[in-house]
PDB file of N, CA and C in Angstrom:
ATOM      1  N   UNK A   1      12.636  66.782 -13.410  1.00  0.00           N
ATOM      2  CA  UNK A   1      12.709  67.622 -14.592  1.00  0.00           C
ATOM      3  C   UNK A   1      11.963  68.926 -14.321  1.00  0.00           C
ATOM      4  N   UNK A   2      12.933  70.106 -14.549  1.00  0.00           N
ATOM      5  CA  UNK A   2      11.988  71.280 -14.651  1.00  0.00           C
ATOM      6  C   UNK A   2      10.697  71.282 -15.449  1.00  0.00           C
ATOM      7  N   UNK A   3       9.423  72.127 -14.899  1.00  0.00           N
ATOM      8  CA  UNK A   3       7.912  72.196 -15.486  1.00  0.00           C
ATOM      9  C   UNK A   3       8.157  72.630 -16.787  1.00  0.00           C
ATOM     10  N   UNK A   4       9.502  73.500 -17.163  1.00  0.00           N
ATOM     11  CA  UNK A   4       9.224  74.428 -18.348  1.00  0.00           C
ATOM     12  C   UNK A   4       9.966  73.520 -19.802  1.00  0.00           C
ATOM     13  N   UNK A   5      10.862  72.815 -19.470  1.00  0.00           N
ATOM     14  CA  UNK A   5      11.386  72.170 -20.049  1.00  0.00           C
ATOM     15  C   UNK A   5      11.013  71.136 -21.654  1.00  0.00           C
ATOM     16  N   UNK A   6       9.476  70.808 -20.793  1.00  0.00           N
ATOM     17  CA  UNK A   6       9.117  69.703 -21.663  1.00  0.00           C
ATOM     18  C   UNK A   6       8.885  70.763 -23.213  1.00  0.00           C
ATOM     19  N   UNK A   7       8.146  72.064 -22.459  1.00  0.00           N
ATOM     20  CA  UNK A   7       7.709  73.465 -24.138  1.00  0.00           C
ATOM     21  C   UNK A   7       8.924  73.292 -24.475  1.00  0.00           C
ATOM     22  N   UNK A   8       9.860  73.971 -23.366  1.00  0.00           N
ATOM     23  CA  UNK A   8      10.864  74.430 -24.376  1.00  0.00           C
ATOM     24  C   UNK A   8      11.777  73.143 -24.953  1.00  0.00           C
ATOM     25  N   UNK A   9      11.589  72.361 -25.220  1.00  0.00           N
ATOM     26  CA  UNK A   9      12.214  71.006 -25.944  1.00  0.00           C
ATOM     27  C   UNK A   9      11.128  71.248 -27.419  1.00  0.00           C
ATOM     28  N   UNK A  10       9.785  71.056 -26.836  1.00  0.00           N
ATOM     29  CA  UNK A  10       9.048  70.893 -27.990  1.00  0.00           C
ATOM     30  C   UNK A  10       8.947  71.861 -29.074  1.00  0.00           C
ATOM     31  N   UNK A  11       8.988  73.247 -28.355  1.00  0.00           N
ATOM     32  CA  UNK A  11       9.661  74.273 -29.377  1.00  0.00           C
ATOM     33  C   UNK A  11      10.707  74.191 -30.399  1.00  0.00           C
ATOM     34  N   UNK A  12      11.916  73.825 -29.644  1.00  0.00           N
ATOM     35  CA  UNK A  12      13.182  73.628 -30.061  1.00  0.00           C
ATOM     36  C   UNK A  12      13.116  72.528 -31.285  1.00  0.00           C
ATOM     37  N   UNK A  13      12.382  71.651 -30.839  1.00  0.00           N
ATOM     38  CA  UNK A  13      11.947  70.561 -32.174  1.00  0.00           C
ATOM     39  C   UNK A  13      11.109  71.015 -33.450  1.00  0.00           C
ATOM     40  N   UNK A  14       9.711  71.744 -33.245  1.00  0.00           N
ATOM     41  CA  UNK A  14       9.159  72.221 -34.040  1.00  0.00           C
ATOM     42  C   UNK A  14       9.901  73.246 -35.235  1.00  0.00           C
ATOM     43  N   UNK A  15      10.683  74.163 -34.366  1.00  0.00           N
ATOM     44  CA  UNK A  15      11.860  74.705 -35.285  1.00  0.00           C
ATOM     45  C   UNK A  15      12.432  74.412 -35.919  1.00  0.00           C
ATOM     46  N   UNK A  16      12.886  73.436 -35.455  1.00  0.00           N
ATOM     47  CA  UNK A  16      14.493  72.538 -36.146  1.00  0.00           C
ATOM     48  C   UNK A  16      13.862  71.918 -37.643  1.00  0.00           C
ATOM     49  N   UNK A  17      12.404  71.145 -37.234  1.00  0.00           N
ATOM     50  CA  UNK A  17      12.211  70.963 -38.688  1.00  0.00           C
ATOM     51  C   UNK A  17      11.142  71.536 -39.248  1.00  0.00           C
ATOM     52  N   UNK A  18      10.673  72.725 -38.580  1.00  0.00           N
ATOM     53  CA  UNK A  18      10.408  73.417 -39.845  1.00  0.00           C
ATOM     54  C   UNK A  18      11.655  74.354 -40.672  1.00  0.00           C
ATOM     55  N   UNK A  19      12.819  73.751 -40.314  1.00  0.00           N
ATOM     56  CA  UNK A  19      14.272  74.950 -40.317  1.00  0.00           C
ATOM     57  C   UNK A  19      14.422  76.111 -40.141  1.00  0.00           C
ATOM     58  N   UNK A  20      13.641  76.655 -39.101  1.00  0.00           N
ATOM     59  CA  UNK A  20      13.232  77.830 -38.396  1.00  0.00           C
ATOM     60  C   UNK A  20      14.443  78.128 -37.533  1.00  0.00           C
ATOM     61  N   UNK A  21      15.653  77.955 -38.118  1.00  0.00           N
ATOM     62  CA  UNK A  21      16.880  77.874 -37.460  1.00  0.00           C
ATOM     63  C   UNK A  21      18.057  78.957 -37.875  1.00  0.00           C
ATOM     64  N   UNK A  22      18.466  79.692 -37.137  1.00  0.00           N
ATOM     65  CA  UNK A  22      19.397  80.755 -37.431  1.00  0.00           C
ATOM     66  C   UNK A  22      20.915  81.258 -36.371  1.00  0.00           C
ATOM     67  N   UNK A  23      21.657  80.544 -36.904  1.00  0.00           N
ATOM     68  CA  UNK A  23      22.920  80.790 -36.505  1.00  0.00           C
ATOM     69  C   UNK A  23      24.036  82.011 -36.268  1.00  0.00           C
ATOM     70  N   UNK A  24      24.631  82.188 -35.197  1.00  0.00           N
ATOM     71  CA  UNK A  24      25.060  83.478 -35.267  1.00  0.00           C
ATOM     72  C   UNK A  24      25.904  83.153 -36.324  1.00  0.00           C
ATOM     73  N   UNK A  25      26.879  84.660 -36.811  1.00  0.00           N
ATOM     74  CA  UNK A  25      28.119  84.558 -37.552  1.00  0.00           C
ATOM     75  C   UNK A  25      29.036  83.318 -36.722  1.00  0.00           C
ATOM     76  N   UNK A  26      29.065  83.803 -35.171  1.00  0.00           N
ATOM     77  CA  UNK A  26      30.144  82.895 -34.719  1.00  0.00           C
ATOM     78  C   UNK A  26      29.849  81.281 -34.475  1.00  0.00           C
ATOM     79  N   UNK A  27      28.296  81.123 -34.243  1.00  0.00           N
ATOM     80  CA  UNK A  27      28.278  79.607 -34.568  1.00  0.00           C
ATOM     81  C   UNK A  27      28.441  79.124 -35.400  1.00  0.00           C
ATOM     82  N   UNK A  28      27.918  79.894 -36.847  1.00  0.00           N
ATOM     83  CA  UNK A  28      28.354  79.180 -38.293  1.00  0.00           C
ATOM     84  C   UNK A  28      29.718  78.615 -38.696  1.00  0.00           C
ATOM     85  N   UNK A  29      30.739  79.768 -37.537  1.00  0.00           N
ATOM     86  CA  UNK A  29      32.145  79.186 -38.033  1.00  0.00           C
ATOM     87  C   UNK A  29      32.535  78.169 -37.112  1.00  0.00           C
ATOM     88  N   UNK A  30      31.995  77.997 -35.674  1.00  0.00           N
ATOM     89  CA  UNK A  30      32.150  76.923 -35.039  1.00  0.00           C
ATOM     90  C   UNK A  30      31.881  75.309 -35.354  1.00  0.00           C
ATOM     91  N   UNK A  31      30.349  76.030 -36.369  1.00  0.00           N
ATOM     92  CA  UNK A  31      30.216  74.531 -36.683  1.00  0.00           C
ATOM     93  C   UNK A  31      30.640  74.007 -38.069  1.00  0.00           C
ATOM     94  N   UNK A  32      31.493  74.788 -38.520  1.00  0.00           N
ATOM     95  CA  UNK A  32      32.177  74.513 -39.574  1.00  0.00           C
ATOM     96  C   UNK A  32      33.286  73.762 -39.196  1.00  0.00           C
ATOM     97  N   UNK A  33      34.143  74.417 -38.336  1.00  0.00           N
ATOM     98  CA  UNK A  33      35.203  74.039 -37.469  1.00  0.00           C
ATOM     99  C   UNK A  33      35.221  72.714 -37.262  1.00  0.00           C
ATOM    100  N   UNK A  34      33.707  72.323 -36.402  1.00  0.00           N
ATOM    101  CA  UNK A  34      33.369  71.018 -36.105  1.00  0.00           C
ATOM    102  C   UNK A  34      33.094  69.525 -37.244  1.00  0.00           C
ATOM    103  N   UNK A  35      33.269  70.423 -38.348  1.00  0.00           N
ATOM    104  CA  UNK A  35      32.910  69.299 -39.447  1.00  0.00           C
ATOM    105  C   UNK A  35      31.491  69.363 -39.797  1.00  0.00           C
ATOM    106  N   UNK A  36      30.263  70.364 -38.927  1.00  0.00           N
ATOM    107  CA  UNK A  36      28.759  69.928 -39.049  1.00  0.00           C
ATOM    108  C   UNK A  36      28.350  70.511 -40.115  1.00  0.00           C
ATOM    109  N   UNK A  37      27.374  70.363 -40.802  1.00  0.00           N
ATOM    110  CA  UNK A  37      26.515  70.841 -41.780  1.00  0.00           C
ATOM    111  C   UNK A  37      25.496  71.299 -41.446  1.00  0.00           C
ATOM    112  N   UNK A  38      24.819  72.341 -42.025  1.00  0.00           N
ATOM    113  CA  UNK A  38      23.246  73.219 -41.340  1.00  0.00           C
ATOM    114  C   UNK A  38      22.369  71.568 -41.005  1.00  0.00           C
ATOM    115  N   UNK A  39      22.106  70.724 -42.337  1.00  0.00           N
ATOM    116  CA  UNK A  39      21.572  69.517 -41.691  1.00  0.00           C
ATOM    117  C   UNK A  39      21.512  68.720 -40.552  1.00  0.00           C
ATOM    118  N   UNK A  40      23.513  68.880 -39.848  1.00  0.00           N
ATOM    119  CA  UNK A  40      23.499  68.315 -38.891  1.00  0.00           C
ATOM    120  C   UNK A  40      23.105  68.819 -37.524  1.00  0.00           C
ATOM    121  N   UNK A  41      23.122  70.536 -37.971  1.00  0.00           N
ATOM    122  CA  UNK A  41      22.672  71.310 -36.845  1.00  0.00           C
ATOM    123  C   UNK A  41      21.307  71.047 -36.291  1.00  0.00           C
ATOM    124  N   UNK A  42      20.423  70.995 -37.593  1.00  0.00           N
ATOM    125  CA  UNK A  42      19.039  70.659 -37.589  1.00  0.00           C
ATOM    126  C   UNK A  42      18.943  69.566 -36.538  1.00  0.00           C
ATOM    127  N   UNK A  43      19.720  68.387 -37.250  1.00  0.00           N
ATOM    128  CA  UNK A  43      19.519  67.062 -36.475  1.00  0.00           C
ATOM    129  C   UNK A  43      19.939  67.174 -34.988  1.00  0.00           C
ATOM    130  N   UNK A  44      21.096  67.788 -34.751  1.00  0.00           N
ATOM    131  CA  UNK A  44      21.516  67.873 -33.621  1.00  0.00           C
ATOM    132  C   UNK A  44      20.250  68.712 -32.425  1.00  0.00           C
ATOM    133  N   UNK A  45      19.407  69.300 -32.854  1.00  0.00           N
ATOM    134  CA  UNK A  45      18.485  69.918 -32.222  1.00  0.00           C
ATOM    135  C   UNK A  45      17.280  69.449 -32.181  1.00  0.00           C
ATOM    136  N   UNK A  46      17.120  68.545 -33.021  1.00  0.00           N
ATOM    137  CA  UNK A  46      15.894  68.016 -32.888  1.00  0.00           C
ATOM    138  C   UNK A  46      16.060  67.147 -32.038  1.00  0.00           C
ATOM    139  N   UNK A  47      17.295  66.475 -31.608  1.00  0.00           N
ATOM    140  CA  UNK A  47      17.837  65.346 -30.990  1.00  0.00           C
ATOM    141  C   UNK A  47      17.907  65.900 -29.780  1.00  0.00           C
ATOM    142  N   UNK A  48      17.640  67.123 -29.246  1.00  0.00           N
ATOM    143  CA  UNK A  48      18.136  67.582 -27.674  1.00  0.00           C
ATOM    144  C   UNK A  48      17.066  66.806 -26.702  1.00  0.00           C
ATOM    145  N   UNK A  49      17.095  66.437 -25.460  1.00  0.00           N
ATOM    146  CA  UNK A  49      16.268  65.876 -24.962  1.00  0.00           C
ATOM    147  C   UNK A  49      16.279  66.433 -23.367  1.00  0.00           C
ATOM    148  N   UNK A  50      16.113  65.875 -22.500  1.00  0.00           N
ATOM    149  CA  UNK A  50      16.077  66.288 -21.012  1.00  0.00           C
ATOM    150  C   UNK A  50      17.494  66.153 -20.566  1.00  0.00           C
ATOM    151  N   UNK A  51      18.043  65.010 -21.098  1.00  0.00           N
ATOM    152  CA  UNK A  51      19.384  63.918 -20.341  1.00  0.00           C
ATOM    153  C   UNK A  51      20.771  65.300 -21.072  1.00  0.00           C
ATOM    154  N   UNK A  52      20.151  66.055 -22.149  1.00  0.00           N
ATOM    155  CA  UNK A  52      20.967  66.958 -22.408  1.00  0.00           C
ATOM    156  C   UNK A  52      21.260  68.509 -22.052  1.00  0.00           C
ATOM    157  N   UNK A  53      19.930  68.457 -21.826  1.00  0.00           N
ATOM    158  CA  UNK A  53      19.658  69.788 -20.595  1.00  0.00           C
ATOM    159  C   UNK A  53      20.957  70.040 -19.444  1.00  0.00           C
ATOM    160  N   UNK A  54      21.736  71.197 -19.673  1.00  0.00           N
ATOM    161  CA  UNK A  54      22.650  71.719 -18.615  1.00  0.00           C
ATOM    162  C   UNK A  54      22.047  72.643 -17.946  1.00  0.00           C
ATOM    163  N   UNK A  55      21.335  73.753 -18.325  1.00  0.00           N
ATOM    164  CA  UNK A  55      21.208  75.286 -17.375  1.00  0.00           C
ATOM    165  C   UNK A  55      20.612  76.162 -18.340  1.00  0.00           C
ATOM    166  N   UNK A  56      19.949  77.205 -17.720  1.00  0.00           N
ATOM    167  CA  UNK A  56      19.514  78.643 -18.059  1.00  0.00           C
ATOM    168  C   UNK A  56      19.742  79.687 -17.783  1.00  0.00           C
ATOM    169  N   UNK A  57      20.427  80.161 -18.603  1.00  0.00           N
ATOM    170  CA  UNK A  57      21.071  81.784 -17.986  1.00  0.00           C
ATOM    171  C   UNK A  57      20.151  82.900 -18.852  1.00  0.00           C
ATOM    172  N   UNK A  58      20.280  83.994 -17.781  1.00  0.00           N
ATOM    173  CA  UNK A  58      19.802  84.810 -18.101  1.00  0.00           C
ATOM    174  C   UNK A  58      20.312  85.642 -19.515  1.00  0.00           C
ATOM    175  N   UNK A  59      20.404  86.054 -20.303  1.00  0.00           N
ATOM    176  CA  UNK A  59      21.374  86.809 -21.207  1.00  0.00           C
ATOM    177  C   UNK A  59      21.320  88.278 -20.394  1.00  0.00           C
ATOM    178  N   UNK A  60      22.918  88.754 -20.726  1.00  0.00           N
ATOM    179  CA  UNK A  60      23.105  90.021 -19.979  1.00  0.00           C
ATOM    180  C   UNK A  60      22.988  90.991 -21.052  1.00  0.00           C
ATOM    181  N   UNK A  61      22.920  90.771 -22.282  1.00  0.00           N
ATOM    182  CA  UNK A  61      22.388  91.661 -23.299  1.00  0.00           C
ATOM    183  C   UNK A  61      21.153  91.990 -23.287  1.00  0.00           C
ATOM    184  N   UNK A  62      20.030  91.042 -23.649  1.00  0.00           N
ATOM    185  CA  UNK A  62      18.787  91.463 -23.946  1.00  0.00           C
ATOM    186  C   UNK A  62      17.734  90.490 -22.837  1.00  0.00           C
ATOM    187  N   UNK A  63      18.102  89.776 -21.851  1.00  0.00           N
ATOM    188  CA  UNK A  63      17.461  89.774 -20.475  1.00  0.00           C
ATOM    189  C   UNK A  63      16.855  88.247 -20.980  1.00  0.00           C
ATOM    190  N   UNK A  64      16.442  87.844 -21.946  1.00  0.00           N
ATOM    191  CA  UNK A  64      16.134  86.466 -22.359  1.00  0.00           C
ATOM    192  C   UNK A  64      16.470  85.267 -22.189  1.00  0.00           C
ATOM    193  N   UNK A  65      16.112  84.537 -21.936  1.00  0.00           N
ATOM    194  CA  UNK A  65      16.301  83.440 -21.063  1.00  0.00           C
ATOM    195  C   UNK A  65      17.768  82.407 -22.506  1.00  0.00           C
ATOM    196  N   UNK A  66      18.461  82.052 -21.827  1.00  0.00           N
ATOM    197  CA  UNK A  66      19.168  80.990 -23.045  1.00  0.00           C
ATOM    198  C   UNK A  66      19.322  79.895 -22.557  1.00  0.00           C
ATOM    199  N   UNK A  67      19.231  78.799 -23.335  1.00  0.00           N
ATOM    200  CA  UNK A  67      18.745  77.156 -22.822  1.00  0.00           C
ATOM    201  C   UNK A  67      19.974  76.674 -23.225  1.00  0.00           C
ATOM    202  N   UNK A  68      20.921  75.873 -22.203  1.00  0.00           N
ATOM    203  CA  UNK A  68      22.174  75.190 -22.602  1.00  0.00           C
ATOM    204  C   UNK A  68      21.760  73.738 -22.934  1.00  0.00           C
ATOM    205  N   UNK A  69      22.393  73.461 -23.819  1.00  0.00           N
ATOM    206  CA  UNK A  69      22.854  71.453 -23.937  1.00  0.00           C
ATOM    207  C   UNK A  69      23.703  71.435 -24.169  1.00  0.00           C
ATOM    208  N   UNK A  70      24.406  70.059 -23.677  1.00  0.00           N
ATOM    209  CA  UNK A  70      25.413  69.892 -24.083  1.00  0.00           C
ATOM    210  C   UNK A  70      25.461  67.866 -24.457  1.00  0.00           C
ATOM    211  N   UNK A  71      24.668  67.962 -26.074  1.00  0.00           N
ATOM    212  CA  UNK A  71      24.536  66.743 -26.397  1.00  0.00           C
ATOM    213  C   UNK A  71      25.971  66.008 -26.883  1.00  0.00           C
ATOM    214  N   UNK A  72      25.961  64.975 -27.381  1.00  0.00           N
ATOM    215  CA  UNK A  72      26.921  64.093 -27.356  1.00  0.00           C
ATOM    216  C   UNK A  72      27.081  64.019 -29.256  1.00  0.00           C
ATOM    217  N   UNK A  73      28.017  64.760 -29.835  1.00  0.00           N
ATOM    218  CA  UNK A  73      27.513  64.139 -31.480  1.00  0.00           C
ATOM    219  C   UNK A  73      28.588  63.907 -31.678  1.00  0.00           C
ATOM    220  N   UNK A  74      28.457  62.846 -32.029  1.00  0.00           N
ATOM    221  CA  UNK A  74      29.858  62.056 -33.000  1.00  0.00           C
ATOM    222  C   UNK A  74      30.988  61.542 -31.575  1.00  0.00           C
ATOM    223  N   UNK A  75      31.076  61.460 -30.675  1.00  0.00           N
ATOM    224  CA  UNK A  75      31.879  60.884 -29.327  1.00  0.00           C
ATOM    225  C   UNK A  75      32.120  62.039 -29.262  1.00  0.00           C
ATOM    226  N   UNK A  76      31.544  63.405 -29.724  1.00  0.00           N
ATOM    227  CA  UNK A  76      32.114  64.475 -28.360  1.00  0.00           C
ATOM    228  C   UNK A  76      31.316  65.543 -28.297  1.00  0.00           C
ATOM    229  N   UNK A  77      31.159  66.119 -26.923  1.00  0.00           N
ATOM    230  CA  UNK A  77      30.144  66.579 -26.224  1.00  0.00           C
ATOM    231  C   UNK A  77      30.164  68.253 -26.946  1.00  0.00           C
ATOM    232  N   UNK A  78      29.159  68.817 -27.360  1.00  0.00           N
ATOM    233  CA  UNK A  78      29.097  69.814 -27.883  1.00  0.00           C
ATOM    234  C   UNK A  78      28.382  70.629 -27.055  1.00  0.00           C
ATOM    235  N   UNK A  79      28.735  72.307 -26.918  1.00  0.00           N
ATOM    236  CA  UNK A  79      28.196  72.934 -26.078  1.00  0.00           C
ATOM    237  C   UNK A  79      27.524  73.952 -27.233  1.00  0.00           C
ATOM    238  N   UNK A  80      26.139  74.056 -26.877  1.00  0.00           N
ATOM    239  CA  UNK A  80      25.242  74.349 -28.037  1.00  0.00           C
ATOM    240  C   UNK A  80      24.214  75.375 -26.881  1.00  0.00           C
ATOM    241  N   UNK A  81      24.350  76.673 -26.964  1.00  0.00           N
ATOM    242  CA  UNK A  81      22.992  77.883 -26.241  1.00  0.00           C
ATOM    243  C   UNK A  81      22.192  78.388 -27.032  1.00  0.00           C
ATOM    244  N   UNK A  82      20.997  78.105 -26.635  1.00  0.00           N
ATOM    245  CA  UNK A  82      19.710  78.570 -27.681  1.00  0.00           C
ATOM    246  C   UNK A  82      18.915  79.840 -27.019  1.00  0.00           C
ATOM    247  N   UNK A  83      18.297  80.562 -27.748  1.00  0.00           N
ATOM    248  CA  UNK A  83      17.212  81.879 -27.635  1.00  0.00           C
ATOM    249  C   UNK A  83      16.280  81.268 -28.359  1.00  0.00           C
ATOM    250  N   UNK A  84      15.172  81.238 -27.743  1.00  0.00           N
ATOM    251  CA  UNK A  84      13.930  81.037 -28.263  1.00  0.00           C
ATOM    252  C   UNK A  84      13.136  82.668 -28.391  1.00  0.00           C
ATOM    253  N   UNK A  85      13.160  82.321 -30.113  1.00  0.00           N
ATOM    254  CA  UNK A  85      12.215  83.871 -30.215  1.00  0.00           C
ATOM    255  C   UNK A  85      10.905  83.669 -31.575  1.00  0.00           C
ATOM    256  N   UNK A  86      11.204  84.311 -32.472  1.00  0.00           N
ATOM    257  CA  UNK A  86      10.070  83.857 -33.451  1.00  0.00           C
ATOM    258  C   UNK A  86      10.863  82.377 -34.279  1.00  0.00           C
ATOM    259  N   UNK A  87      12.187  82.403 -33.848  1.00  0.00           N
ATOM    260  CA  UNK A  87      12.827  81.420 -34.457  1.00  0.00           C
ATOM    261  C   UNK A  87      14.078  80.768 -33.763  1.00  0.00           C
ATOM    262  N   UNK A  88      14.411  79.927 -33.948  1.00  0.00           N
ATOM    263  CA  UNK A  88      15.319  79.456 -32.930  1.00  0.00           C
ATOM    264  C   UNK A  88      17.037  79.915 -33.366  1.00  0.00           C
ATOM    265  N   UNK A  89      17.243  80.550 -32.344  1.00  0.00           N
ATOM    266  CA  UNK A  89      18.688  81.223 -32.678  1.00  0.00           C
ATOM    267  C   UNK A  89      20.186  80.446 -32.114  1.00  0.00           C
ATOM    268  N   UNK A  90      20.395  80.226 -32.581  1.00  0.00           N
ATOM    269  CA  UNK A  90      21.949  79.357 -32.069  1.00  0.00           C
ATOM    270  C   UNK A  90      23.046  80.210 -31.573  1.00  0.00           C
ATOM    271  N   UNK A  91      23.092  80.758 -30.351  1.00  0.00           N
ATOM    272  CA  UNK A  91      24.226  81.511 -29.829  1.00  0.00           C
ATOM    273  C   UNK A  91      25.319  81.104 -29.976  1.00  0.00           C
ATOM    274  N   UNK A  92      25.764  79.573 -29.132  1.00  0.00           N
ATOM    275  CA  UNK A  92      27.028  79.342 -28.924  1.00  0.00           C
ATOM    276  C   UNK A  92      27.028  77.652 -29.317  1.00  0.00           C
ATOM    277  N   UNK A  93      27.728  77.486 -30.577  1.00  0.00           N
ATOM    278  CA  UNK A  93      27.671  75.883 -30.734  1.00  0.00           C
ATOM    279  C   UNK A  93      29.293  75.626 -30.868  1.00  0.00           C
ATOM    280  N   UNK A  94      30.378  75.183 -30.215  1.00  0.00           N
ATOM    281  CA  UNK A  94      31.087  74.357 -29.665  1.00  0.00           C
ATOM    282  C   UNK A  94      31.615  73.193 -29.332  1.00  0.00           C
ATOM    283  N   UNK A  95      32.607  72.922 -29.331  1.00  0.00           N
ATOM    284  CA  UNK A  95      33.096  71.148 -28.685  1.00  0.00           C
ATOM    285  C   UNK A  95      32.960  71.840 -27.220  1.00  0.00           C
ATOM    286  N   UNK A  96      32.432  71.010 -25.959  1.00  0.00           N
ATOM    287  CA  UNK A  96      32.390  71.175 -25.197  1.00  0.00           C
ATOM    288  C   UNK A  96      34.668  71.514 -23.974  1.00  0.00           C
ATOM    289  N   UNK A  97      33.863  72.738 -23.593  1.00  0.00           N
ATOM    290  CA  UNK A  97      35.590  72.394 -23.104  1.00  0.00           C
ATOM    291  C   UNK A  97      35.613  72.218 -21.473  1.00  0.00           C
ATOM    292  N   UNK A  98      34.790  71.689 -20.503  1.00  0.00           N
ATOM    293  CA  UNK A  98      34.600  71.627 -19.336  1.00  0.00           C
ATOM    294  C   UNK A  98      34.475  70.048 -19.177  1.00  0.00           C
TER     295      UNK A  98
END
């Protein structure tokens, strides 16, 4: 397991329930799409763990690091990219298509 991983999980949790959580326009409609509710988003993030950990890309916009998962909700794999900043931002939430 990457060294940095274990913060940035524990971050990602602390957020989620303090609902320190903010969705782009385009995730909101993704996860509408998906059937989820802001609740389930919550849950779905508090639920991220190591075993869901994919990758870190750099963002080519604003140089910030973005944390992929791609957890498992409901039998199908969702592709979910986070920015960690004063609050946790939901870039890209998705049915996984890979």
């Amino acid at each position: 397991m990457r060294r940095w991983l274990p913060k940035v999980l524990k971050r990602l949790h602390e957020y989620a329930a303090a609902g320190q959580i903010r969705l782009t326009f385009k995730a909101a409609q993704e996860t509408l799409l998906l059937g989820l509710s802001p609740e389930d988003v919550r849950d779905v993030i508090e639920g991220l763990d190591a075993h869901s950990f994919a990758d870190r890309l750099a963002s080519k916009a604003t140089g910030e690091w973005m944390y992929v998962f791609k957890p498992d909700v409901g039998d199908q794999i969702i592709y979910l990219k986070l920015i960690l900043r004063e609050s946790c931002v939901v870039v890209s939430f998705h049915e996984d298509e890979g």
